[in-house]
PDB file of N, CA and C in Angstrom:
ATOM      1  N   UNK A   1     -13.007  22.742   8.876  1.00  0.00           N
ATOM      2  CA  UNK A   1     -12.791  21.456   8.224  1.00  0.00           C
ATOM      3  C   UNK A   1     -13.246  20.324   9.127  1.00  0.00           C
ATOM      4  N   UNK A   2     -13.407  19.401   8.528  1.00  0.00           N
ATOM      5  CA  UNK A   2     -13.589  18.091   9.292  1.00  0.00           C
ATOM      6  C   UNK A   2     -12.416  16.773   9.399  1.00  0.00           C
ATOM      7  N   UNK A   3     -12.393  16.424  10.539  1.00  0.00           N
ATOM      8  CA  UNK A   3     -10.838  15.528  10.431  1.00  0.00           C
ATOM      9  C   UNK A   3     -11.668  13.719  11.365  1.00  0.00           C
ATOM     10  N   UNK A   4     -11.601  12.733  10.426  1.00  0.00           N
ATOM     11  CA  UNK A   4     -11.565  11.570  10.879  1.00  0.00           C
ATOM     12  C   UNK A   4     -10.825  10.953  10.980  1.00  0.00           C
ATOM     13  N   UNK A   5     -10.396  10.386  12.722  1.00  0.00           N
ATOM     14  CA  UNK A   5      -8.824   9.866  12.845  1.00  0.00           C
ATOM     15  C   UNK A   5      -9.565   8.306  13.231  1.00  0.00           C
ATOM     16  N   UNK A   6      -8.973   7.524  12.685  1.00  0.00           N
ATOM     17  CA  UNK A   6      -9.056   5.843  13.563  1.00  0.00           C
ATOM     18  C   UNK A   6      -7.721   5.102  13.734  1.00  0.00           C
ATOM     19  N   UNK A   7      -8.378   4.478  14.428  1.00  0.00           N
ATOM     20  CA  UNK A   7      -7.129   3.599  15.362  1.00  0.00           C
ATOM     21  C   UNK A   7      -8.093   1.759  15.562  1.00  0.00           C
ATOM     22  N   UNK A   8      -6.869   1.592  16.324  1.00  0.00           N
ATOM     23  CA  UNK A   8      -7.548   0.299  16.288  1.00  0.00           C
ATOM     24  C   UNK A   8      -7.178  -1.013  15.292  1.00  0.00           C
ATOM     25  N   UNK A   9      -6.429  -1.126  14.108  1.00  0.00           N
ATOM     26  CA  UNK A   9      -5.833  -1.834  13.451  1.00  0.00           C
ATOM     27  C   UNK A   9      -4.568  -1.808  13.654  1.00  0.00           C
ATOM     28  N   UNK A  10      -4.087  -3.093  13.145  1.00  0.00           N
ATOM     29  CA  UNK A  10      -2.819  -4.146  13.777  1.00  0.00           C
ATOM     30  C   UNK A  10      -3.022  -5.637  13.133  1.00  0.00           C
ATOM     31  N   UNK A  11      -1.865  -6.340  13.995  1.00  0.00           N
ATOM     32  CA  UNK A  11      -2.085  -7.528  13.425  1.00  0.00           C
ATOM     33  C   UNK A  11      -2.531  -9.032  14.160  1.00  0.00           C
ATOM     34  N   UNK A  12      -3.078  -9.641  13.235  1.00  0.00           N
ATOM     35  CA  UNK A  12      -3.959 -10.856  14.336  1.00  0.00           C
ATOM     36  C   UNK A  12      -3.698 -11.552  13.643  1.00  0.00           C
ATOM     37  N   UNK A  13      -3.847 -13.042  14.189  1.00  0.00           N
ATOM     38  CA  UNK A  13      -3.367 -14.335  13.741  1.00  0.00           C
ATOM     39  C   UNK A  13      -5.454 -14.719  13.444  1.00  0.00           C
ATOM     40  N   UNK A  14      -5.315 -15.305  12.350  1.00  0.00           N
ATOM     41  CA  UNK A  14      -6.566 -15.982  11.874  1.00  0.00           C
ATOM     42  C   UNK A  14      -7.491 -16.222  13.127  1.00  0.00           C
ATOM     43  N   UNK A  15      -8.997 -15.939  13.250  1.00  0.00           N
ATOM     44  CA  UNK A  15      -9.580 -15.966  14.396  1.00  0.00           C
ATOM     45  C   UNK A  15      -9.765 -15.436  15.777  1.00  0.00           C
ATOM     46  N   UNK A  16      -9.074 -14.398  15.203  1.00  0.00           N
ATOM     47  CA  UNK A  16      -8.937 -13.633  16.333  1.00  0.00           C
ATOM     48  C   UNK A  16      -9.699 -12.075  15.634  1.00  0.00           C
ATOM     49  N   UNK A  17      -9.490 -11.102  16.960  1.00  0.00           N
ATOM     50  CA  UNK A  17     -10.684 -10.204  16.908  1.00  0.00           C
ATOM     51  C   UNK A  17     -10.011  -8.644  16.612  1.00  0.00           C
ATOM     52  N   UNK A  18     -10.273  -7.791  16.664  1.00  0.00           N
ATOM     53  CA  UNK A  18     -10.011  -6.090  16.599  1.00  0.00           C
ATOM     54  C   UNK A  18     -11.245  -5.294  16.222  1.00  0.00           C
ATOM     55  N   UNK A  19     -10.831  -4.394  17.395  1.00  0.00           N
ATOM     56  CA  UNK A  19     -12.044  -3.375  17.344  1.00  0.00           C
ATOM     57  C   UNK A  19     -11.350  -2.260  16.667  1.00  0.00           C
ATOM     58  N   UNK A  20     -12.219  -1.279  15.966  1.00  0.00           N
ATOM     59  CA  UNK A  20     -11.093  -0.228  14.673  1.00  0.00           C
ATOM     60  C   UNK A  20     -12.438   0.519  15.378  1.00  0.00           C
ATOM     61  N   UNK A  21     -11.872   2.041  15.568  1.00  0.00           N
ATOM     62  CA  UNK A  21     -12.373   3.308  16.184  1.00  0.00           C
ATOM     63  C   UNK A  21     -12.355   4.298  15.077  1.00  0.00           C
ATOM     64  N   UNK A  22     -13.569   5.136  14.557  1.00  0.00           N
ATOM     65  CA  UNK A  22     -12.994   6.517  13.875  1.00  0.00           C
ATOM     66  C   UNK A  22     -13.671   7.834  14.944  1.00  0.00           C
ATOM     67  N   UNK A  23     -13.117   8.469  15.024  1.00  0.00           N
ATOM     68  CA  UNK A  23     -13.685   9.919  15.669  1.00  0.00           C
ATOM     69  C   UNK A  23     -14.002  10.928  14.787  1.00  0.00           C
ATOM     70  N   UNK A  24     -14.855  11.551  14.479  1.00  0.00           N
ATOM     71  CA  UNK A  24     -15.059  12.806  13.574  1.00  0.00           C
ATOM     72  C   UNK A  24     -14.815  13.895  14.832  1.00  0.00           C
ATOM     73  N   UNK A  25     -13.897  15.088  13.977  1.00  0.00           N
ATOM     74  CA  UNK A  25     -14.126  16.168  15.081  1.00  0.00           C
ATOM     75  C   UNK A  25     -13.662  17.448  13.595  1.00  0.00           C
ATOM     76  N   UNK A  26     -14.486  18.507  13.993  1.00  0.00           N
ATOM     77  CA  UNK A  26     -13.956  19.944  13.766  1.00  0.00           C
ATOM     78  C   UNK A  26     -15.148  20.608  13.718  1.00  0.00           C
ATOM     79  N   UNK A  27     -15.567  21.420  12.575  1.00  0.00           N
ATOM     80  CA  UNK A  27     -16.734  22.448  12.591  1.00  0.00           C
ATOM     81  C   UNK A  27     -18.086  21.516  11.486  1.00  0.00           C
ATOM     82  N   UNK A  28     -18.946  21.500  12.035  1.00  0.00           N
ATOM     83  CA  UNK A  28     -20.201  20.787  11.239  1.00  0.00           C
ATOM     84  C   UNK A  28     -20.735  20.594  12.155  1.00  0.00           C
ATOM     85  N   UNK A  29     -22.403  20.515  11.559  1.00  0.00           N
ATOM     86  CA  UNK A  29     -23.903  20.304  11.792  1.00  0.00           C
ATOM     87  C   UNK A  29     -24.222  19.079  12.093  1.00  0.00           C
ATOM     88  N   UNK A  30     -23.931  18.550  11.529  1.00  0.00           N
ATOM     89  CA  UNK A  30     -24.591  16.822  11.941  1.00  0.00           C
ATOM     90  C   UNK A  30     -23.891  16.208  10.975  1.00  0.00           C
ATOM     91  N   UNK A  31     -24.168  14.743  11.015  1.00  0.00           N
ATOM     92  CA  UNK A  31     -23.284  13.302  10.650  1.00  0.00           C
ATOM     93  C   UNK A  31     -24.536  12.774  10.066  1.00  0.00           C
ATOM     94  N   UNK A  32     -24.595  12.322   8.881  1.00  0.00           N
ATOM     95  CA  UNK A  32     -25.780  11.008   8.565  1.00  0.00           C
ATOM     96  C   UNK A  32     -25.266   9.848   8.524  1.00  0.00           C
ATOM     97  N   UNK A  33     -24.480   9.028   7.561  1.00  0.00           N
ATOM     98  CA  UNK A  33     -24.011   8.331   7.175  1.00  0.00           C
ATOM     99  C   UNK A  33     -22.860   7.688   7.447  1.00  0.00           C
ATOM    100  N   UNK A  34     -22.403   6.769   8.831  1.00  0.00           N
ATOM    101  CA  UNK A  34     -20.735   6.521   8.892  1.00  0.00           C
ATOM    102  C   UNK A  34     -20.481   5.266   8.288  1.00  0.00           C
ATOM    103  N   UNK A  35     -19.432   5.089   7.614  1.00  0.00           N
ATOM    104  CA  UNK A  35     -19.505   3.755   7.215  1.00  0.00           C
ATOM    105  C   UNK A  35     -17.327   2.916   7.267  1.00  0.00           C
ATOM    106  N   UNK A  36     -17.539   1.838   6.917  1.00  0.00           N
ATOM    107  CA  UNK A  36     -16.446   1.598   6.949  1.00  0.00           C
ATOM    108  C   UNK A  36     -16.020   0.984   5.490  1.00  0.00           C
ATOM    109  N   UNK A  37     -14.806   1.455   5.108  1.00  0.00           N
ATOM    110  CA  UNK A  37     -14.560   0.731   3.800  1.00  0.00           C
ATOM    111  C   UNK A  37     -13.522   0.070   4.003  1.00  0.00           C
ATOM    112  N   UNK A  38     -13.168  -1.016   3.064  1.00  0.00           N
ATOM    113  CA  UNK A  38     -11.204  -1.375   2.951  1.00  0.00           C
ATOM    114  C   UNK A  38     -11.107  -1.737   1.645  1.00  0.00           C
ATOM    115  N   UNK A  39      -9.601  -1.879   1.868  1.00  0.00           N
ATOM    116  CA  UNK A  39      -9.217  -1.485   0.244  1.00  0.00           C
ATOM    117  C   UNK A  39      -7.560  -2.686   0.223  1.00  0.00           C
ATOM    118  N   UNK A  40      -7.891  -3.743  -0.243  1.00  0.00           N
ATOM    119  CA  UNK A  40      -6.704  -4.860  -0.124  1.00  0.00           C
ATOM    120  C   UNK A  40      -5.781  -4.625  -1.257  1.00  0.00           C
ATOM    121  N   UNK A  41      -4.281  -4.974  -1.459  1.00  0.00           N
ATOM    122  CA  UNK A  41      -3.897  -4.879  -2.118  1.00  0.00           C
ATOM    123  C   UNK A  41      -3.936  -5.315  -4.130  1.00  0.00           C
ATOM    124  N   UNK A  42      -3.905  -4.316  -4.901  1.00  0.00           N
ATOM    125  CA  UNK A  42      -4.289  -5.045  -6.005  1.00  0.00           C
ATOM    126  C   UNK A  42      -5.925  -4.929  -5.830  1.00  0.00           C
ATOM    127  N   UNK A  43      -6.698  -4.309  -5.051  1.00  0.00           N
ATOM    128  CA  UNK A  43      -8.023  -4.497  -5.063  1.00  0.00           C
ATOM    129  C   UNK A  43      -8.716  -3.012  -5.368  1.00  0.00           C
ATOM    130  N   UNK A  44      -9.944  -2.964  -5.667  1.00  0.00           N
ATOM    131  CA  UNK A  44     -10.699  -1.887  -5.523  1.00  0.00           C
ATOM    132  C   UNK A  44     -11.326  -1.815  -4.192  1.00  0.00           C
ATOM    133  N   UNK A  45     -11.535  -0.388  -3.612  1.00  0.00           N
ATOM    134  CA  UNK A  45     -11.821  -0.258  -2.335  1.00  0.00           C
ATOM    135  C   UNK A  45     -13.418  -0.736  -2.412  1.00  0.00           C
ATOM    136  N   UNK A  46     -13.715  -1.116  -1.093  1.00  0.00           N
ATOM    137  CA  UNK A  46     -14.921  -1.813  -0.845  1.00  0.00           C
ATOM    138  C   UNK A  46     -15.824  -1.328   0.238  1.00  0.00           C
ATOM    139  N   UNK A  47     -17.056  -1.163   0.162  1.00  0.00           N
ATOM    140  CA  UNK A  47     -17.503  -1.137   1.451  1.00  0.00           C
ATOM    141  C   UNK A  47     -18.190  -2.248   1.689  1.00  0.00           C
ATOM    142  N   UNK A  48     -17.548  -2.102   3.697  1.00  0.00           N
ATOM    143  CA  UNK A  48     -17.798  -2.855   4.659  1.00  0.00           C
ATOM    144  C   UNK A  48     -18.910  -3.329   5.050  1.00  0.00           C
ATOM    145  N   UNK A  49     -19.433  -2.120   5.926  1.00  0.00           N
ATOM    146  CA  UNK A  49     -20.492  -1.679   6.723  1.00  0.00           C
ATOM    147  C   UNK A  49     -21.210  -0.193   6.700  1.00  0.00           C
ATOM    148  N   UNK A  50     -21.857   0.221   6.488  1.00  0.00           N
ATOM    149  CA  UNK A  50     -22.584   1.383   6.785  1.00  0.00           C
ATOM    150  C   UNK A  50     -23.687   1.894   7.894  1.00  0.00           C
ATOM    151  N   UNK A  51     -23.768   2.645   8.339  1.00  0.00           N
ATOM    152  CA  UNK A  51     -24.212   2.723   9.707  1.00  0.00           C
ATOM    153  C   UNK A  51     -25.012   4.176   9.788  1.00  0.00           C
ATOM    154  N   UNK A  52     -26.358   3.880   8.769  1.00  0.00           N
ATOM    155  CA  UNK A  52     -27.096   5.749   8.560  1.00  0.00           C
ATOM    156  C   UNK A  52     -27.585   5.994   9.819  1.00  0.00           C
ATOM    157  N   UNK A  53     -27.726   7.534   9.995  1.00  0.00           N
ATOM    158  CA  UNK A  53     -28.375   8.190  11.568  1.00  0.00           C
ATOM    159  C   UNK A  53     -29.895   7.531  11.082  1.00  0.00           C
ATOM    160  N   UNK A  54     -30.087   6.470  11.972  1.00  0.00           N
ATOM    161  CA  UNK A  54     -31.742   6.285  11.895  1.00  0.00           C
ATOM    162  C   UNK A  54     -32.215   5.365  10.942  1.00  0.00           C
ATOM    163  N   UNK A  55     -31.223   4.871  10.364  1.00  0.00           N
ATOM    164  CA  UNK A  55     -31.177   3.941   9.294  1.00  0.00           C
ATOM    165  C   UNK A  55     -31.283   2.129   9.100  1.00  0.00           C
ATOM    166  N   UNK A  56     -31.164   1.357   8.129  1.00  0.00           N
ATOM    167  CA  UNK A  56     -30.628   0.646   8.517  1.00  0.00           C
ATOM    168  C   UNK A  56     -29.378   0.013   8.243  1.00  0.00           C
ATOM    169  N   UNK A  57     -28.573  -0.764   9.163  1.00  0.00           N
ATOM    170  CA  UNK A  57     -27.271  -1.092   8.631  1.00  0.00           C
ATOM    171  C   UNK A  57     -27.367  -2.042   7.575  1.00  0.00           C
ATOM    172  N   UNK A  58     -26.244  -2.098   7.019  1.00  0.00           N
ATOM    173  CA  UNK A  58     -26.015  -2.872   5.704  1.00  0.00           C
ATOM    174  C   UNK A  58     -24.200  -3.254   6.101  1.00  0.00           C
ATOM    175  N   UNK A  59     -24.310  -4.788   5.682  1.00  0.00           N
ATOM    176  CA  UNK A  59     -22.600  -4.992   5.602  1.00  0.00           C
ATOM    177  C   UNK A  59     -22.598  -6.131   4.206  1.00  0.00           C
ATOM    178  N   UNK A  60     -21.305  -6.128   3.487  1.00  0.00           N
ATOM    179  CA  UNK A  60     -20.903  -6.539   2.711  1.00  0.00           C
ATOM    180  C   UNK A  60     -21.257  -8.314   2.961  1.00  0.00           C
ATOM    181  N   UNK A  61     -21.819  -8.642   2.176  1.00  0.00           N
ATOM    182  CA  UNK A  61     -21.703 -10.697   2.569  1.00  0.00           C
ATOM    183  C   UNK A  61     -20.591 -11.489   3.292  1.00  0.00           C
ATOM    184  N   UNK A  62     -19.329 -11.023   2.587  1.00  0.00           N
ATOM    185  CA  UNK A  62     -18.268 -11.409   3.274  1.00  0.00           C
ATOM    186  C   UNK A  62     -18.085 -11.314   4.854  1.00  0.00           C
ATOM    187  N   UNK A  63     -18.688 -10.538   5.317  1.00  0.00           N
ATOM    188  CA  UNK A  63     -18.233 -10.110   6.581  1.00  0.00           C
ATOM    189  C   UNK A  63     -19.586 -10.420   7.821  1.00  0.00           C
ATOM    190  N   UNK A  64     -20.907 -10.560   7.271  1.00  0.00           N
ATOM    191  CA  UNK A  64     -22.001 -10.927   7.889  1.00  0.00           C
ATOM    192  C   UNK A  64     -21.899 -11.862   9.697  1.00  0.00           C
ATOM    193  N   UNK A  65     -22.159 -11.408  10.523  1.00  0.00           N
ATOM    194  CA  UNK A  65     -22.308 -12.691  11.017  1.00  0.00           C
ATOM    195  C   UNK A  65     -20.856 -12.553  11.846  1.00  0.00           C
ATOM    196  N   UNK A  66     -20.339 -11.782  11.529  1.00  0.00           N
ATOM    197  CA  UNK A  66     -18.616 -11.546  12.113  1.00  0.00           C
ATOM    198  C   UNK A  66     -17.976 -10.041  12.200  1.00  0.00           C
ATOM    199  N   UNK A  67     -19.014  -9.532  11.805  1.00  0.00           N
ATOM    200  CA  UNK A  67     -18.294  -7.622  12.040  1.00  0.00           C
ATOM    201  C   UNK A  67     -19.902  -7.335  12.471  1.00  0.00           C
ATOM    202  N   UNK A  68     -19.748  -5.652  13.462  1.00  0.00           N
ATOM    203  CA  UNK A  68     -20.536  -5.645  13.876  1.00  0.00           C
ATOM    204  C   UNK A  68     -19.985  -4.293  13.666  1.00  0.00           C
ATOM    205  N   UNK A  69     -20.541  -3.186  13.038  1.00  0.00           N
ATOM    206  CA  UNK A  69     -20.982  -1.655  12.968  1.00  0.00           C
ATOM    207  C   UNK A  69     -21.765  -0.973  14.107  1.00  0.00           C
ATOM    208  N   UNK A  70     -21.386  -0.080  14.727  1.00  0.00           N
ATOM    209  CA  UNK A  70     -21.713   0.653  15.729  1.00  0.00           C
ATOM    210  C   UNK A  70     -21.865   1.883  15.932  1.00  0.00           C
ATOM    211  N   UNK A  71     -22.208   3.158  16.591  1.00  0.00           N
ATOM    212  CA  UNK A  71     -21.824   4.207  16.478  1.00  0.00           C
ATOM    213  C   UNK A  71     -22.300   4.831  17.690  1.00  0.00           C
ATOM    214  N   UNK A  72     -21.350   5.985  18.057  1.00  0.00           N
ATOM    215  CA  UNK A  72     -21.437   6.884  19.264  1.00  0.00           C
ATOM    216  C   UNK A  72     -21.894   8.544  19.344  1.00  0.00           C
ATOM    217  N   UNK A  73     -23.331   8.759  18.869  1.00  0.00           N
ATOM    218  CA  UNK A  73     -23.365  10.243  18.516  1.00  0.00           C
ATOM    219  C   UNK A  73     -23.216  10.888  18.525  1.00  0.00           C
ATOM    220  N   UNK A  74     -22.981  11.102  20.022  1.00  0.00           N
ATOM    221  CA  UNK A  74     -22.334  11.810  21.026  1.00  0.00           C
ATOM    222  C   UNK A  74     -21.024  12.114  21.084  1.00  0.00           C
ATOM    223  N   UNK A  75     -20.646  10.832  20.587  1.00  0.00           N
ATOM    224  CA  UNK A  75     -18.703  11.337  20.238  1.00  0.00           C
ATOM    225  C   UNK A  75     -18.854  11.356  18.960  1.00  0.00           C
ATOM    226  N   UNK A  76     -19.487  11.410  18.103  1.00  0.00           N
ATOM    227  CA  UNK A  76     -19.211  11.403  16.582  1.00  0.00           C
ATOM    228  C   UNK A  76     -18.617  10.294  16.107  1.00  0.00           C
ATOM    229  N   UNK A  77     -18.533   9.279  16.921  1.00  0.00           N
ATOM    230  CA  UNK A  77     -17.321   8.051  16.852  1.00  0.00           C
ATOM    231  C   UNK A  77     -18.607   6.983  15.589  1.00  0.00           C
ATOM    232  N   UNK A  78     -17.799   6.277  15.461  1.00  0.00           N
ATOM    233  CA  UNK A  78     -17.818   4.877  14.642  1.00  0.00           C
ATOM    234  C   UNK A  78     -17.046   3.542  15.276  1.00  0.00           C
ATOM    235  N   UNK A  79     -17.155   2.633  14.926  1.00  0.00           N
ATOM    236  CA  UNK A  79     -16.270   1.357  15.559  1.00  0.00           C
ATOM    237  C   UNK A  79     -17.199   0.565  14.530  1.00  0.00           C
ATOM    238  N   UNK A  80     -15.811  -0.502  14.368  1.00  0.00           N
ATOM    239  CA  UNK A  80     -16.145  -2.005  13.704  1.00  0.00           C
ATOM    240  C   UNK A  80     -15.715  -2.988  14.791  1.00  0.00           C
ATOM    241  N   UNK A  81     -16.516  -3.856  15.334  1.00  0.00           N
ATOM    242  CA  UNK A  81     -15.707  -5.164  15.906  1.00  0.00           C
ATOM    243  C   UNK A  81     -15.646  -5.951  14.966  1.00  0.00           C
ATOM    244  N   UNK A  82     -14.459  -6.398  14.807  1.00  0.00           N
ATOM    245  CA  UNK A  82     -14.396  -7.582  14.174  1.00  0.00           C
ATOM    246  C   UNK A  82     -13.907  -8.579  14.521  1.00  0.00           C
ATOM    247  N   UNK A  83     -14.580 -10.028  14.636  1.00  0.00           N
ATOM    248  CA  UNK A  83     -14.457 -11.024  15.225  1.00  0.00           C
ATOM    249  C   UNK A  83     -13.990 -12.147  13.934  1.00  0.00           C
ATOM    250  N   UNK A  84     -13.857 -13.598  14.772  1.00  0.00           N
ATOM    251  CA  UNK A  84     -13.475 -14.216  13.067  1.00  0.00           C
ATOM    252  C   UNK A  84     -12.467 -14.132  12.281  1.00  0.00           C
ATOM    253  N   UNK A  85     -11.720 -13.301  12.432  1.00  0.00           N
ATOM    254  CA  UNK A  85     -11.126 -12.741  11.190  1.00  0.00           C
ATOM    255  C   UNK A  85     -10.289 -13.444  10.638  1.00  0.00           C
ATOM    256  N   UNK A  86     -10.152 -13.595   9.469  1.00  0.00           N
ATOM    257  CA  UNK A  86      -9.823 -14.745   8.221  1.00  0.00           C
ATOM    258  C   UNK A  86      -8.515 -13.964   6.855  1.00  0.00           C
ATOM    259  N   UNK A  87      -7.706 -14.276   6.951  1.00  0.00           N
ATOM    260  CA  UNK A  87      -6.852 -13.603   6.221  1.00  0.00           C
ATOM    261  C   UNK A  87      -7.354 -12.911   5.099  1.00  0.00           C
ATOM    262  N   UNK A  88      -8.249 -12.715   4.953  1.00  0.00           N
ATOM    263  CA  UNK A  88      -9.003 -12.319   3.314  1.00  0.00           C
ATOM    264  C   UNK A  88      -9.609 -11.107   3.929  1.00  0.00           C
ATOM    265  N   UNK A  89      -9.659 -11.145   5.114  1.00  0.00           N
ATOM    266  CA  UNK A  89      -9.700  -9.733   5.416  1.00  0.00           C
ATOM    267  C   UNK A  89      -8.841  -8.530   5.614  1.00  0.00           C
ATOM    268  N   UNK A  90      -7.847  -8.894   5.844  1.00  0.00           N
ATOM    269  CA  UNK A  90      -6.377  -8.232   5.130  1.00  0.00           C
ATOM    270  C   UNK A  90      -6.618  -7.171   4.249  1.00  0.00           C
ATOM    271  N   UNK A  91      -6.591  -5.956   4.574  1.00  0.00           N
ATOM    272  CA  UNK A  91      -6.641  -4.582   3.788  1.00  0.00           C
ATOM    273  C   UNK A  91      -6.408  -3.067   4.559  1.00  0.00           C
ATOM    274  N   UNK A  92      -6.239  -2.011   4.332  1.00  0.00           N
ATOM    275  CA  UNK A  92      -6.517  -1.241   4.672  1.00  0.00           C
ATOM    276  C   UNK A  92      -8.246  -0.771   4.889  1.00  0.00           C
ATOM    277  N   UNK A  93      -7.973  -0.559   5.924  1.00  0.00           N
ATOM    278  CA  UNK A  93      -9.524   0.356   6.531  1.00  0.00           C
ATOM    279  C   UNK A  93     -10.023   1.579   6.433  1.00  0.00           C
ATOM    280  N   UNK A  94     -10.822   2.366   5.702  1.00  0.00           N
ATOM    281  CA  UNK A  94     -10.775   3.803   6.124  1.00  0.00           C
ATOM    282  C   UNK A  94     -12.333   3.847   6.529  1.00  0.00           C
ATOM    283  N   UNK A  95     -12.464   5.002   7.198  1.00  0.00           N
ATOM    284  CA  UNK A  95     -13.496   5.157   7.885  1.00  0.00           C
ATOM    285  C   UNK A  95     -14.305   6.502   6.744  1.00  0.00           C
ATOM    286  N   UNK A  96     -15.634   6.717   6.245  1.00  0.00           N
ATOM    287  CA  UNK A  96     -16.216   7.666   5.549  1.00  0.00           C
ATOM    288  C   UNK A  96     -17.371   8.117   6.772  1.00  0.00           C
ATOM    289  N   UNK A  97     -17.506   9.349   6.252  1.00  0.00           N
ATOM    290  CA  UNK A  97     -18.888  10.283   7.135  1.00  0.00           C
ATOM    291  C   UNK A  97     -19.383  10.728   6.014  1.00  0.00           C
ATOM    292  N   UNK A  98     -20.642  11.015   5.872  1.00  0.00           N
ATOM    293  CA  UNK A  98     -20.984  12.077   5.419  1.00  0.00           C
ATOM    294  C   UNK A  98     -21.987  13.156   6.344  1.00  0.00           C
ATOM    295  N   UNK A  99     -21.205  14.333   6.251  1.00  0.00           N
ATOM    296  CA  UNK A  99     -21.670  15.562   7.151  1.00  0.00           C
ATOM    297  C   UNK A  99     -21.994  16.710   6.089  1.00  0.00           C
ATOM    298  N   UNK A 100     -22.887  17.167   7.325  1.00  0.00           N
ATOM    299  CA  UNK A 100     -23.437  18.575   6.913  1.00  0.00           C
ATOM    300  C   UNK A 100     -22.811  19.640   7.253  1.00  0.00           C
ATOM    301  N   UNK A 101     -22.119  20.446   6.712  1.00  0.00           N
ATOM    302  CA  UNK A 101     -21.648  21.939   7.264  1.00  0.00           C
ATOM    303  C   UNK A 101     -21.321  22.977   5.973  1.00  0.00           C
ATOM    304  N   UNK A 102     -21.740  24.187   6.340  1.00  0.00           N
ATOM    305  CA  UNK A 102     -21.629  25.069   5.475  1.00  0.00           C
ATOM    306  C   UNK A 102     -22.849  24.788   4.290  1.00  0.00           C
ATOM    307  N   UNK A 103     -23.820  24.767   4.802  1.00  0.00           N
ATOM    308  CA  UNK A 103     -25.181  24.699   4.606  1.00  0.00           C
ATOM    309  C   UNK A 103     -24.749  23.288   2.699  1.00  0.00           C
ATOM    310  N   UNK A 104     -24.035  22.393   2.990  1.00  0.00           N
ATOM    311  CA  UNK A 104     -24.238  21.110   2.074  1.00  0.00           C
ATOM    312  C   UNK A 104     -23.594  19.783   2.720  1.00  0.00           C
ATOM    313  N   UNK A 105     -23.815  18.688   2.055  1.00  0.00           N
ATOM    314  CA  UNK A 105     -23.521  17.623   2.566  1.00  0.00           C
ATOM    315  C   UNK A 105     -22.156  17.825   1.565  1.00  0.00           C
ATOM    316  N   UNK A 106     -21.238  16.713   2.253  1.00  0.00           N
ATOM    317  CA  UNK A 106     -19.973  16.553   2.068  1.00  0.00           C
ATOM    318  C   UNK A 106     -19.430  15.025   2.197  1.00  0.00           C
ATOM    319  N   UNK A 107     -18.319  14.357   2.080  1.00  0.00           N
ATOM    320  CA  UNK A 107     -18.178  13.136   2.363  1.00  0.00           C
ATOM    321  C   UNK A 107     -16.152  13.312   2.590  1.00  0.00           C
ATOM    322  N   UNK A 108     -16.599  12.874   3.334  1.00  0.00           N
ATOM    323  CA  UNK A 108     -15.102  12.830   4.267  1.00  0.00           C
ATOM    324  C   UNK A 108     -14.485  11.107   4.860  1.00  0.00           C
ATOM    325  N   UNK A 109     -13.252  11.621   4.611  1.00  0.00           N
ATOM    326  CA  UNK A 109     -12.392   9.828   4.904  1.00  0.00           C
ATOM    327  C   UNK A 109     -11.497  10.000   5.829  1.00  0.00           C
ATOM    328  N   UNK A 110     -11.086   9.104   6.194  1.00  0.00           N
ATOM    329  CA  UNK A 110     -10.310   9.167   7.039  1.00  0.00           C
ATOM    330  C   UNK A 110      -9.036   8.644   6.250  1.00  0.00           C
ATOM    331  N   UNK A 111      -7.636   8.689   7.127  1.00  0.00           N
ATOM    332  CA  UNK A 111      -6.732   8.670   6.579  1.00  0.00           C
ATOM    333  C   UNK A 111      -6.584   6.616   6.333  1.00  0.00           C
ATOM    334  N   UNK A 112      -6.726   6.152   6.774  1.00  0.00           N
ATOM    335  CA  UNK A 112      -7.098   4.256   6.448  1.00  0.00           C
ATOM    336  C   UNK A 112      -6.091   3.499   7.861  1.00  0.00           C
ATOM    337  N   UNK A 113      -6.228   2.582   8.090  1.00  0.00           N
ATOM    338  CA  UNK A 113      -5.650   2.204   9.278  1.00  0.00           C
ATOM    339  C   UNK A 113      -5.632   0.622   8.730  1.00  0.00           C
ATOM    340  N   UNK A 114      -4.266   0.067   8.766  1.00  0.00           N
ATOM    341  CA  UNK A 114      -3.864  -1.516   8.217  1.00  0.00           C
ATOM    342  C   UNK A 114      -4.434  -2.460   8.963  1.00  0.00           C
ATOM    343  N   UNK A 115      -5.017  -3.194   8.923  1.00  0.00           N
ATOM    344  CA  UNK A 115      -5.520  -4.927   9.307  1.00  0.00           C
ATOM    345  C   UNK A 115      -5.107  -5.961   8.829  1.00  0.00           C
ATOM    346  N   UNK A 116      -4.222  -6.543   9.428  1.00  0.00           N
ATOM    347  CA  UNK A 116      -3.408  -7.777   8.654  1.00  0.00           C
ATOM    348  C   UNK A 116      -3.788  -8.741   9.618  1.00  0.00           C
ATOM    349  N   UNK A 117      -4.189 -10.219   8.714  1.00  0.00           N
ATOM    350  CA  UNK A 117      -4.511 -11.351   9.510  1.00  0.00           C
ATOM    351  C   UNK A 117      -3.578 -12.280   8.860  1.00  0.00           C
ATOM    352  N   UNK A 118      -3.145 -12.967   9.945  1.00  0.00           N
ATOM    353  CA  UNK A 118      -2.471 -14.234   9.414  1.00  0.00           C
ATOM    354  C   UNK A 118      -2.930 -15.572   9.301  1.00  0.00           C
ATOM    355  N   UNK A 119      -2.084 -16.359   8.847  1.00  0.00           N
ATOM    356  CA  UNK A 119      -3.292 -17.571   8.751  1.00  0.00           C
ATOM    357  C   UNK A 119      -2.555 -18.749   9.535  1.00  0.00           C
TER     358      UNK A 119
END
């Protein structure tokens, strides 16, 4: 199986920053696709940022200019910095992969990690 854990969310007062971590770890071939979604209350989940092996990134308008998508291949990791941050960013976070193992692609989440900004 494959297991994505992140960390890294908490709470910040308007303008202030947090870096959110996911790790992929268990049995699989490779990673293409990491991306970050959130999902606010009363809302449909959204994506963030996406971050393809070799690709290019893409982030939501809202967030341009103030989150920054990253990734560690080597650790299988992901990270969002997020700088700025504006109460409307307020949601749960989950982190998606999509991996290869057992000769197909798959898409895997992580369990979501809270971001609350105050204003």
């Amino acid at each position: 199986q494959v297991q994505l854990v992140e960390s890294g969310g908490g709470f910040v007062q308007a303008g202030g920053s947090l870096r959110l971590s996911c790790a992929a770890s268990g049995s699989f071939f490779s990673i293409n696709t990491m991306a970050w979604y959130r999902q606010a209350p009363g809302k449909q989940r959204e994506l963030v940022a996406n971050i393809p092996s070799g690709g290019v990134i893409n982030y939501v308008d809202s967030v341009k200019g103030r989150f920054t998508i990253s990734r560690d291949n080597a650790k299988n990791t992901v990270y969002l910095q997020m700088n700025s941050l504006k109460p409307e960013d307020t949601a749960v976070y989950y982190c998606y992969a999509r991996v290869y193992r057992e000769y197909a692609w798959n898409n895997y989440w992580g369990q979501g990690t809270q971001v609350t900004v105050s204003s």
